[in-house]
PDB file of N, CA and C in Angstrom:
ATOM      1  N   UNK A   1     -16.140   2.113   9.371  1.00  0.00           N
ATOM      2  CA  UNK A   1     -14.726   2.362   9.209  1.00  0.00           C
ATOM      3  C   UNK A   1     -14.520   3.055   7.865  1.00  0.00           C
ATOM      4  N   UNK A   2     -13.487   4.477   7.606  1.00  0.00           N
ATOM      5  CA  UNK A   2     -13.305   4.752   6.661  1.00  0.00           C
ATOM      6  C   UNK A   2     -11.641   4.604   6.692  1.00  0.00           C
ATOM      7  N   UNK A   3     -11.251   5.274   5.349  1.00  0.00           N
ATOM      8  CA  UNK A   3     -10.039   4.980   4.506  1.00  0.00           C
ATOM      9  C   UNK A   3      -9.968   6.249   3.923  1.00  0.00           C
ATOM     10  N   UNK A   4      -8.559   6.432   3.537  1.00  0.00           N
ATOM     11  CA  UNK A   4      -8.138   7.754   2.509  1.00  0.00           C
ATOM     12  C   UNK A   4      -6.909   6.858   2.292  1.00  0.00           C
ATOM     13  N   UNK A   5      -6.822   6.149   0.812  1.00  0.00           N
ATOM     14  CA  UNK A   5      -5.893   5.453   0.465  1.00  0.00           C
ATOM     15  C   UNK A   5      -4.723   6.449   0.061  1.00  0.00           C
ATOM     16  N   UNK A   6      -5.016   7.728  -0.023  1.00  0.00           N
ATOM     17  CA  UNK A   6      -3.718   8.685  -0.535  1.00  0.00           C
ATOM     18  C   UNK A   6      -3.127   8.785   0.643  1.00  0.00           C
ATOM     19  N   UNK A   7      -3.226   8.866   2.002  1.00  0.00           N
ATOM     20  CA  UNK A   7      -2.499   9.250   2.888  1.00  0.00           C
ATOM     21  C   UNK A   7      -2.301   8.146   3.667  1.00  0.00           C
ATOM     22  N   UNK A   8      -3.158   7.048   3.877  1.00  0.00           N
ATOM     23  CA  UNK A   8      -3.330   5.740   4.676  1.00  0.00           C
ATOM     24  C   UNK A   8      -3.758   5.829   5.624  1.00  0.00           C
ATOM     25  N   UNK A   9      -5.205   6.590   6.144  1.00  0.00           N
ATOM     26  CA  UNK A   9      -5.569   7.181   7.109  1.00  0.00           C
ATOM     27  C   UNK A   9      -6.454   5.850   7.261  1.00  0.00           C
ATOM     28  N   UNK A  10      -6.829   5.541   8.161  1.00  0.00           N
ATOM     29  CA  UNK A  10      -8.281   4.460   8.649  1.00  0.00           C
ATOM     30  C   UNK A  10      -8.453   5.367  10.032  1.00  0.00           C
ATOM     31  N   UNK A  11      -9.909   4.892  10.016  1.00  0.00           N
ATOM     32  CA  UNK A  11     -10.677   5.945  11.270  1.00  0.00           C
ATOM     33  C   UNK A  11     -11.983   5.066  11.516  1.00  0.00           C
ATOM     34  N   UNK A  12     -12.845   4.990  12.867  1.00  0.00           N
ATOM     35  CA  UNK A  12     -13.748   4.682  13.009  1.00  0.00           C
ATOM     36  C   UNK A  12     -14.159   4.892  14.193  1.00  0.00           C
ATOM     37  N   UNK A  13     -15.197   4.164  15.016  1.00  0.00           N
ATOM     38  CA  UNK A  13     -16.190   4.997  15.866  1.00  0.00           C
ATOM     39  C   UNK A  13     -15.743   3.982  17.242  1.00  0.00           C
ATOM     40  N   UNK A  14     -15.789   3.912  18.251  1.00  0.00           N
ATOM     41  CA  UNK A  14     -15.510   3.282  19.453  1.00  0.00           C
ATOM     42  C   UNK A  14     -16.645   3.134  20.042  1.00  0.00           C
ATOM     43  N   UNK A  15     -17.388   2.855  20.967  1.00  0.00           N
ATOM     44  CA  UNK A  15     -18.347   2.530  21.510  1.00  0.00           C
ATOM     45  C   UNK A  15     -19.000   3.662  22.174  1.00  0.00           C
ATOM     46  N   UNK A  16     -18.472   4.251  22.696  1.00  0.00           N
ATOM     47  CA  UNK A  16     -18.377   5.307  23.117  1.00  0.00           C
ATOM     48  C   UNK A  16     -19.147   6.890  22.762  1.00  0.00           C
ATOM     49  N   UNK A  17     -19.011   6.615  20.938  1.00  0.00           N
ATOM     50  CA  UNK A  17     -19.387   7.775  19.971  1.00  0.00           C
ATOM     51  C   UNK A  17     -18.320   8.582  19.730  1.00  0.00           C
ATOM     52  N   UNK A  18     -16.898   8.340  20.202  1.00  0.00           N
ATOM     53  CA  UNK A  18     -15.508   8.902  19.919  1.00  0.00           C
ATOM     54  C   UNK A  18     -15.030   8.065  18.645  1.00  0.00           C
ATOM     55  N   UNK A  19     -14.266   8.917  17.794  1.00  0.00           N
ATOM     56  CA  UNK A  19     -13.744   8.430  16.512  1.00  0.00           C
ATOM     57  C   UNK A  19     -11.944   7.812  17.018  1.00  0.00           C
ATOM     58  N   UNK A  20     -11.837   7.044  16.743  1.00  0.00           N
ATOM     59  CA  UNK A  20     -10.603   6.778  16.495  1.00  0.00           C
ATOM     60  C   UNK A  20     -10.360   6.809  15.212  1.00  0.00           C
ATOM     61  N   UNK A  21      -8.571   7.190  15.089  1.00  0.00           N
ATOM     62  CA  UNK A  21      -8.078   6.997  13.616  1.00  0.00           C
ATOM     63  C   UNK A  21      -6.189   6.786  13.978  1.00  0.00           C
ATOM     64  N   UNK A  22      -6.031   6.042  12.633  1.00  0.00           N
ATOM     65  CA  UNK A  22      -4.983   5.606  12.491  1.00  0.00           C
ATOM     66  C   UNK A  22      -3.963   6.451  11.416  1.00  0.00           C
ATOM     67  N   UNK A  23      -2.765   6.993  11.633  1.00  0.00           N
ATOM     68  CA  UNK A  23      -2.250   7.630  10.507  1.00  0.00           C
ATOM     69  C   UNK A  23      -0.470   7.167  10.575  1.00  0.00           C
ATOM     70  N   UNK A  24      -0.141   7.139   9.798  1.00  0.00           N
ATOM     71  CA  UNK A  24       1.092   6.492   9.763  1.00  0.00           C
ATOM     72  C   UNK A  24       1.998   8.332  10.046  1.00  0.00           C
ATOM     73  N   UNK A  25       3.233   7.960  11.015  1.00  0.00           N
ATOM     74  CA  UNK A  25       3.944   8.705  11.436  1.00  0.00           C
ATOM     75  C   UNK A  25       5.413   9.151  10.346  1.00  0.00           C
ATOM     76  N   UNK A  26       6.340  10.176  11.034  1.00  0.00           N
ATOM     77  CA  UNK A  26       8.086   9.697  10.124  1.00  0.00           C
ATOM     78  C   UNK A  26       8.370   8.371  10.810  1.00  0.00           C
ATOM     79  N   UNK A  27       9.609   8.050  10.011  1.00  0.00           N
ATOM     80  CA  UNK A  27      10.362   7.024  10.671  1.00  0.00           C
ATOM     81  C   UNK A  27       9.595   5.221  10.645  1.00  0.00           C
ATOM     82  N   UNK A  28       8.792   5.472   9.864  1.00  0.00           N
ATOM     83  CA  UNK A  28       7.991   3.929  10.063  1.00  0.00           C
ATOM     84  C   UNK A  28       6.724   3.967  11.314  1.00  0.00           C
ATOM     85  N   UNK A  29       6.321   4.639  12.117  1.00  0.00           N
ATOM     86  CA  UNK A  29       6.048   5.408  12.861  1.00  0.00           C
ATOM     87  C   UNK A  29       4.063   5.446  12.908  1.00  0.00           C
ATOM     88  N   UNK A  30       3.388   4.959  13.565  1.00  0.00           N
ATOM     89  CA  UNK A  30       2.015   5.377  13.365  1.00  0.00           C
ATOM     90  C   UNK A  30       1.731   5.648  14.578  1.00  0.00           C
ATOM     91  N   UNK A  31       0.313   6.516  14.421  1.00  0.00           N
ATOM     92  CA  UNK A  31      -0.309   7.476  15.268  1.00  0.00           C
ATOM     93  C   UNK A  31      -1.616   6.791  15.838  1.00  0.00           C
ATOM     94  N   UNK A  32      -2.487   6.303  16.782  1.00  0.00           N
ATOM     95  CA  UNK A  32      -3.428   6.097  17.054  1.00  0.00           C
ATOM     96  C   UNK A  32      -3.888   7.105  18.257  1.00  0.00           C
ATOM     97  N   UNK A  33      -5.324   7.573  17.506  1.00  0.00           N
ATOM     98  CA  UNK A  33      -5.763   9.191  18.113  1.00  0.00           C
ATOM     99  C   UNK A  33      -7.429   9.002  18.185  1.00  0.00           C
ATOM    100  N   UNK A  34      -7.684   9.770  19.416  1.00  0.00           N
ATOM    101  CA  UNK A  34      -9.298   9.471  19.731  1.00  0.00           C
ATOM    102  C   UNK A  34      -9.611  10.522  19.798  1.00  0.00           C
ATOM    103  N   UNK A  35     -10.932  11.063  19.407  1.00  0.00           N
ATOM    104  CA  UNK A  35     -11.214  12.664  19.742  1.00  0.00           C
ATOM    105  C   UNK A  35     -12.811  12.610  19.591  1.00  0.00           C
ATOM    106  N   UNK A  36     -13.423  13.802  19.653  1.00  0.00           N
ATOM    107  CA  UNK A  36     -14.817  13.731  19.304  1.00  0.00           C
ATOM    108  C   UNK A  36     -15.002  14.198  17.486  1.00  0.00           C
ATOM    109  N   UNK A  37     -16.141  13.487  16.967  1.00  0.00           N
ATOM    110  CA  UNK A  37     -16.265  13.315  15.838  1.00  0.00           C
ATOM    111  C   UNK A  37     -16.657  14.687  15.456  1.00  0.00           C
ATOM    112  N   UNK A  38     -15.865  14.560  14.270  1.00  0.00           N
ATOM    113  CA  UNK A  38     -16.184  16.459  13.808  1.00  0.00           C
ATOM    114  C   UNK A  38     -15.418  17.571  14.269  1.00  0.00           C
ATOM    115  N   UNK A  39     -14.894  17.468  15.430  1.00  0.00           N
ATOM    116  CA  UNK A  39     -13.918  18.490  15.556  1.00  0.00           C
ATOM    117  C   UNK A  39     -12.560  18.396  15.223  1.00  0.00           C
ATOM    118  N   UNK A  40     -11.869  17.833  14.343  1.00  0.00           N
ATOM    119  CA  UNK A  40     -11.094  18.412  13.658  1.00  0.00           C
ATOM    120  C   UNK A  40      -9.782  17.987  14.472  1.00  0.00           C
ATOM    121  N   UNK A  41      -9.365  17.369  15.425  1.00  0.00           N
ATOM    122  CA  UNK A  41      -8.447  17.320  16.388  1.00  0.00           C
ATOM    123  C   UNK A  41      -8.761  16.310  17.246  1.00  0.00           C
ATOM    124  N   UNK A  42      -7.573  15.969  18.267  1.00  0.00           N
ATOM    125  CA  UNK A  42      -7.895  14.738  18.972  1.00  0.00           C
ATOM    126  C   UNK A  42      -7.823  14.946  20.234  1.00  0.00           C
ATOM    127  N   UNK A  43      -8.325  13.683  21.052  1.00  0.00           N
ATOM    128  CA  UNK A  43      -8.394  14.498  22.519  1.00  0.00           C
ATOM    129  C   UNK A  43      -6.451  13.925  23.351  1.00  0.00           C
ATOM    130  N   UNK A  44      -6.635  12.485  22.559  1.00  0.00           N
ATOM    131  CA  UNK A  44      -5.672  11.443  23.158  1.00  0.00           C
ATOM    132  C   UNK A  44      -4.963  10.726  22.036  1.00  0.00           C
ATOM    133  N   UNK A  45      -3.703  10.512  21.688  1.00  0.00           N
ATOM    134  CA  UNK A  45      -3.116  10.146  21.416  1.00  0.00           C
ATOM    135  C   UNK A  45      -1.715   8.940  21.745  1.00  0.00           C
ATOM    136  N   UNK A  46      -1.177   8.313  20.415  1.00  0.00           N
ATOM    137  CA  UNK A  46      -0.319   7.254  21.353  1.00  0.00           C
ATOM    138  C   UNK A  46       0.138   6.833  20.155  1.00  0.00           C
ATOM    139  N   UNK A  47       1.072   6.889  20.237  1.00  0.00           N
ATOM    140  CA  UNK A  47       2.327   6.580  18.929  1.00  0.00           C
ATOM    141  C   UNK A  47       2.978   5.080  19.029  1.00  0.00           C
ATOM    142  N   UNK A  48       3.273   4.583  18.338  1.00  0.00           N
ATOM    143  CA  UNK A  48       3.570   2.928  17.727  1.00  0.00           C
ATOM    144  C   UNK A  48       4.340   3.118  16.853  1.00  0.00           C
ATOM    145  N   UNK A  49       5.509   1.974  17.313  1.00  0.00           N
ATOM    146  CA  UNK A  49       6.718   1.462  16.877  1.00  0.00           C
ATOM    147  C   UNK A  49       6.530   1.195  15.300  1.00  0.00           C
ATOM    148  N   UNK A  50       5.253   0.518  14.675  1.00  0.00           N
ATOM    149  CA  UNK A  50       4.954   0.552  13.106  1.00  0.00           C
ATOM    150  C   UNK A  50       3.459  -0.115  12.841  1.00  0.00           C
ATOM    151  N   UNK A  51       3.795  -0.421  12.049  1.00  0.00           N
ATOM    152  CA  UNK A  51       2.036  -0.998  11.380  1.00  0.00           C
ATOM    153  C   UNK A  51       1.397  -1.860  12.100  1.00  0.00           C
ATOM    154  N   UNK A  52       2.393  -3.165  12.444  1.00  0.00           N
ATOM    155  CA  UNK A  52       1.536  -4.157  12.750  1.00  0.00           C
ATOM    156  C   UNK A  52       1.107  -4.034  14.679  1.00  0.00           C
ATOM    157  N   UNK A  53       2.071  -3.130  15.082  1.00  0.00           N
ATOM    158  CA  UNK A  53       1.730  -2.480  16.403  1.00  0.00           C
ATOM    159  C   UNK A  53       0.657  -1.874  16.859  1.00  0.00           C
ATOM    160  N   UNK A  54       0.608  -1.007  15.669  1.00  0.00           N
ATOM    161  CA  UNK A  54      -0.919  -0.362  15.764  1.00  0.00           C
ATOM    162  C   UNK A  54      -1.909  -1.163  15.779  1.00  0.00           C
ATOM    163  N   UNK A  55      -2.163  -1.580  14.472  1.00  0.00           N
ATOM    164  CA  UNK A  55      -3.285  -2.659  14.637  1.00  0.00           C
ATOM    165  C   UNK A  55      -3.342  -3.427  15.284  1.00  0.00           C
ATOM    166  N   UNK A  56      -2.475  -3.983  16.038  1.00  0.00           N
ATOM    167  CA  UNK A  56      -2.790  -5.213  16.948  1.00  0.00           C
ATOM    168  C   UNK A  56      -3.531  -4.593  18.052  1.00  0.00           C
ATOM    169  N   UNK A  57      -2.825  -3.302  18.892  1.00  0.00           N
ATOM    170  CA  UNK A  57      -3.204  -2.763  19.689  1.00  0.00           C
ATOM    171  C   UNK A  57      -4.580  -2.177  19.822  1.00  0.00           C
ATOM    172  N   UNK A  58      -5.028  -1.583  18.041  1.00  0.00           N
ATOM    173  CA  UNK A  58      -6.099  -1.363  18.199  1.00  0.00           C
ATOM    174  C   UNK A  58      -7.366  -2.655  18.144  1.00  0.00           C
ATOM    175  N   UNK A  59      -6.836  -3.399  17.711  1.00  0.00           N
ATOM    176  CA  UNK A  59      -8.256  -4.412  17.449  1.00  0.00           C
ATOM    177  C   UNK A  59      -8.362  -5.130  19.234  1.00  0.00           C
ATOM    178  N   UNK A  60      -7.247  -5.400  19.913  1.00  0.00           N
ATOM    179  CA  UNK A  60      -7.317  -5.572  21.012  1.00  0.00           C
ATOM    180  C   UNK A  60      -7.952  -4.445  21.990  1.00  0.00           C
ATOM    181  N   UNK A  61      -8.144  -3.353  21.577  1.00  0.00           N
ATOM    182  CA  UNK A  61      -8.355  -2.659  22.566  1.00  0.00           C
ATOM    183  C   UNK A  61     -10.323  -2.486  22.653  1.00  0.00           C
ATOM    184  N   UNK A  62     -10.578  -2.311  20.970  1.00  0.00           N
ATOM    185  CA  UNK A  62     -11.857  -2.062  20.562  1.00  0.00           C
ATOM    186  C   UNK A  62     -12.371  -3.607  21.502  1.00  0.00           C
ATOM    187  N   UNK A  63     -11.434  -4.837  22.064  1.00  0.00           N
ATOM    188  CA  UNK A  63     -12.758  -6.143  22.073  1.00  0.00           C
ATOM    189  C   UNK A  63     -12.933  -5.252  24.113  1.00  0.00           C
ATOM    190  N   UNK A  64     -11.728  -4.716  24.363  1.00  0.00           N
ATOM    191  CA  UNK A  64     -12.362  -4.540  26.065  1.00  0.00           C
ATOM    192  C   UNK A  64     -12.394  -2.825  26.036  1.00  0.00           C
ATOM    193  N   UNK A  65     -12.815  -2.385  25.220  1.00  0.00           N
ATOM    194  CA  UNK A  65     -12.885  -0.777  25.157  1.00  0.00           C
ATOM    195  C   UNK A  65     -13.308  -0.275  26.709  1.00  0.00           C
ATOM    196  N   UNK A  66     -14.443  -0.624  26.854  1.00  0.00           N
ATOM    197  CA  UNK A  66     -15.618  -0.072  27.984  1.00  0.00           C
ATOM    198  C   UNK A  66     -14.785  -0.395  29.149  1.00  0.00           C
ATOM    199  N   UNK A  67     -13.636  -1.428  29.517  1.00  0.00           N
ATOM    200  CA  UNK A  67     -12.709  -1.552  30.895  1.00  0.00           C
ATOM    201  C   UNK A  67     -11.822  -0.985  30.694  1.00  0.00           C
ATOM    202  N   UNK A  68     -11.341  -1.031  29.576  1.00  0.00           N
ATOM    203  CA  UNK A  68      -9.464  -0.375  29.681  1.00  0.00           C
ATOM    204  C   UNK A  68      -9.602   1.185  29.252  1.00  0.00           C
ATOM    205  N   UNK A  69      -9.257   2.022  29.603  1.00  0.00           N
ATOM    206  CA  UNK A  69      -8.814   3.771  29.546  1.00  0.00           C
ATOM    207  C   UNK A  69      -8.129   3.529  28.181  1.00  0.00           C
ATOM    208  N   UNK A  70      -6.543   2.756  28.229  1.00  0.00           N
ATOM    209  CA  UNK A  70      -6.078   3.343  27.383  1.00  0.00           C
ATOM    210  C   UNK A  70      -5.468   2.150  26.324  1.00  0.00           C
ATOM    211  N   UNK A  71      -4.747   2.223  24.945  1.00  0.00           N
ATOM    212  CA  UNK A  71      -4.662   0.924  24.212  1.00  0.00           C
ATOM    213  C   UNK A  71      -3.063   0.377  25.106  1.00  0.00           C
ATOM    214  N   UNK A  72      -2.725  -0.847  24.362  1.00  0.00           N
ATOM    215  CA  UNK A  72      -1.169  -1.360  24.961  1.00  0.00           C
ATOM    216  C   UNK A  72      -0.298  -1.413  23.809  1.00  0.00           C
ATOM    217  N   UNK A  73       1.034  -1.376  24.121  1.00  0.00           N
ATOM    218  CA  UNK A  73       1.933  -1.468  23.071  1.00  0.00           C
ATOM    219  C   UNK A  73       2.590  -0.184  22.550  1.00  0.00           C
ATOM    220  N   UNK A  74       2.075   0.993  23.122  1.00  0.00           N
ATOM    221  CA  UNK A  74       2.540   2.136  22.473  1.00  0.00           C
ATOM    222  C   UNK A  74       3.979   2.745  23.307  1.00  0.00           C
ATOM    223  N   UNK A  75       4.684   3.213  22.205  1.00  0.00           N
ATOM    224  CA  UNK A  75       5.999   4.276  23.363  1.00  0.00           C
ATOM    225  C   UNK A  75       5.850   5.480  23.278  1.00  0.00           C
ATOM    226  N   UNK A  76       4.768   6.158  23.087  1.00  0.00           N
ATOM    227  CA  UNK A  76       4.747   7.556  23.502  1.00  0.00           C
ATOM    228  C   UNK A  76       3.537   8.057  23.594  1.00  0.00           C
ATOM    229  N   UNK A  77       3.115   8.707  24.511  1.00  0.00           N
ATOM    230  CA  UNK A  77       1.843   8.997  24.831  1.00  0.00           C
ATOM    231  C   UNK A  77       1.597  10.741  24.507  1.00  0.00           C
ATOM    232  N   UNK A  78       0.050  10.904  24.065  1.00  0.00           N
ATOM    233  CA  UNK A  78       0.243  12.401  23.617  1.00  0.00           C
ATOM    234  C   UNK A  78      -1.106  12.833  24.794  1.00  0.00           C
ATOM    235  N   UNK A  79      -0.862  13.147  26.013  1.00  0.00           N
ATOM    236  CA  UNK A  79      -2.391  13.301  26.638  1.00  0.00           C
ATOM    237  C   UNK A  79      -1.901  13.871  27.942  1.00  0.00           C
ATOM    238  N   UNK A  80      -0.638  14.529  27.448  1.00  0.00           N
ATOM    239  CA  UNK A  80      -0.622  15.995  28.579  1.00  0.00           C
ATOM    240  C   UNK A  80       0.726  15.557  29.837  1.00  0.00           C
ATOM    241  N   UNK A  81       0.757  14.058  29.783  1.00  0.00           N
ATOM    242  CA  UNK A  81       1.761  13.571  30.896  1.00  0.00           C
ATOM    243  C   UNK A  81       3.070  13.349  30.274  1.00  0.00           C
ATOM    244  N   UNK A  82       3.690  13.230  29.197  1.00  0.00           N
ATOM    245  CA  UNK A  82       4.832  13.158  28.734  1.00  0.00           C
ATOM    246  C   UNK A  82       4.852  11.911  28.927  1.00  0.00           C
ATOM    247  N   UNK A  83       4.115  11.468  28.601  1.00  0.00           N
ATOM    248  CA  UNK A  83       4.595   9.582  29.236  1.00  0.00           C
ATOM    249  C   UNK A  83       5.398   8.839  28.046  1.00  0.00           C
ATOM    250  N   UNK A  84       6.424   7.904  28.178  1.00  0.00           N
ATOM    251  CA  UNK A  84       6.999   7.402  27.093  1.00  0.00           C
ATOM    252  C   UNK A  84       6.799   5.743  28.149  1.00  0.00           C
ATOM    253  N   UNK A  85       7.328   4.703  27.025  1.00  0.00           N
ATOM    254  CA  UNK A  85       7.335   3.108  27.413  1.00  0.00           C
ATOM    255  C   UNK A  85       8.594   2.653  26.601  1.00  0.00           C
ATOM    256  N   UNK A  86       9.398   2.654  27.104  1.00  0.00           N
ATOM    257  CA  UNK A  86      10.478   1.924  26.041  1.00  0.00           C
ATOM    258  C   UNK A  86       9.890   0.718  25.909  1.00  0.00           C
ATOM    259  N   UNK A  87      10.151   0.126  24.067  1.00  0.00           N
ATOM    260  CA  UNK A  87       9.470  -0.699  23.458  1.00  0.00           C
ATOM    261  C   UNK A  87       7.853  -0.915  23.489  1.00  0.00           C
ATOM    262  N   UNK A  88       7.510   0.097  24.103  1.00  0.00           N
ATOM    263  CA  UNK A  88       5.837  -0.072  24.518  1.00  0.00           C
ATOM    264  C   UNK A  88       5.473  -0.777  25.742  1.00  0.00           C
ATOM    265  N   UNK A  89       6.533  -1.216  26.677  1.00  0.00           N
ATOM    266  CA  UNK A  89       6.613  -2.204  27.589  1.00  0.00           C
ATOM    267  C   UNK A  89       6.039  -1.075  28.563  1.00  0.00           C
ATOM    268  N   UNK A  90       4.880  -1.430  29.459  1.00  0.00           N
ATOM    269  CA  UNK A  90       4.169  -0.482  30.677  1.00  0.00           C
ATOM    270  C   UNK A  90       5.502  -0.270  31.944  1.00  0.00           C
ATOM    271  N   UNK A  91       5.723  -1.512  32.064  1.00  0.00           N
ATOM    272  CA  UNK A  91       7.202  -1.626  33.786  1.00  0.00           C
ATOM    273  C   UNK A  91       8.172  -0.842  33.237  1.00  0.00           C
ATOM    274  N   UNK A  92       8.127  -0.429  31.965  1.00  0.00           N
ATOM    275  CA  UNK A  92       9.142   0.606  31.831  1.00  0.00           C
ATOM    276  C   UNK A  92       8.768   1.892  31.377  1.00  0.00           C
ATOM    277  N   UNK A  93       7.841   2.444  31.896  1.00  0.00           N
ATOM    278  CA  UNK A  93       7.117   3.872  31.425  1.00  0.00           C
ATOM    279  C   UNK A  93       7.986   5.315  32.794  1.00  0.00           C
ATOM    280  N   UNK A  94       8.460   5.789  31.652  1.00  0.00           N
ATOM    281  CA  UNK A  94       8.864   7.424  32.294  1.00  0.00           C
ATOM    282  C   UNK A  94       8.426   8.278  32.151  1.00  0.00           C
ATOM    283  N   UNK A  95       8.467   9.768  32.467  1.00  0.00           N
ATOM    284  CA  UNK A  95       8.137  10.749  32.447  1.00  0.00           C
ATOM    285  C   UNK A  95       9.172  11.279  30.996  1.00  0.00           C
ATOM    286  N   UNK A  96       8.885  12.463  30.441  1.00  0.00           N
ATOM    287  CA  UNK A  96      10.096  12.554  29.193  1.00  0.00           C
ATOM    288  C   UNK A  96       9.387  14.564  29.312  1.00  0.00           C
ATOM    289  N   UNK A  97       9.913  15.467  29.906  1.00  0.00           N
ATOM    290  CA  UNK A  97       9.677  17.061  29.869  1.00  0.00           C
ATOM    291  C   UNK A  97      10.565  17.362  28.750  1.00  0.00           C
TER     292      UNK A  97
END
């Protein structure tokens, strides 16, 4: 796991050999993003309500990585479908063009 305390970035490796990283968004707002290591960009993304959202979501997700596709808790998804979740809640996920 690394850190960049100037920006509040945390990042690390998934099981997989994909990097995840964490970056805080506007608005109170953080980013959790998976991509391949080294290129510069992400493949999948998923935005969180604030800090303790993220992390929860991510440490839960890293214990069943290898079953679940994608993390929980997020309201906006960045991976091509426009998907949103009011409050992060799944029974309430829409489309958003």
């Amino acid at each position: 796991m690394t850190t960049d305390p100037d920006i509040g970035v945390l990042s690390g490796l998934l099981p997989d050999g994909q990097q995840w990283t964490v970056q805080p968004l506007l608005w109170g707002c953080y980013q959790l993003s998976i991509g391949r290591v080294g290129a510069g960009f992400y493949d999948r993304s998923w935005h969180y309500a604030g800090h303790d959202a993220v992390y929860k979501a991510l440490a839960q997700w890293l214990e069943v990585y290898d079953d679940v596709i994608e993390p929980t808790g997020w309201h906006r998804a960045h991976d091509g479908t426009g998907r949103r979740r009011r409050d992060g809640d799944p029974t309430q996920e829409y489309i958003q063009w």
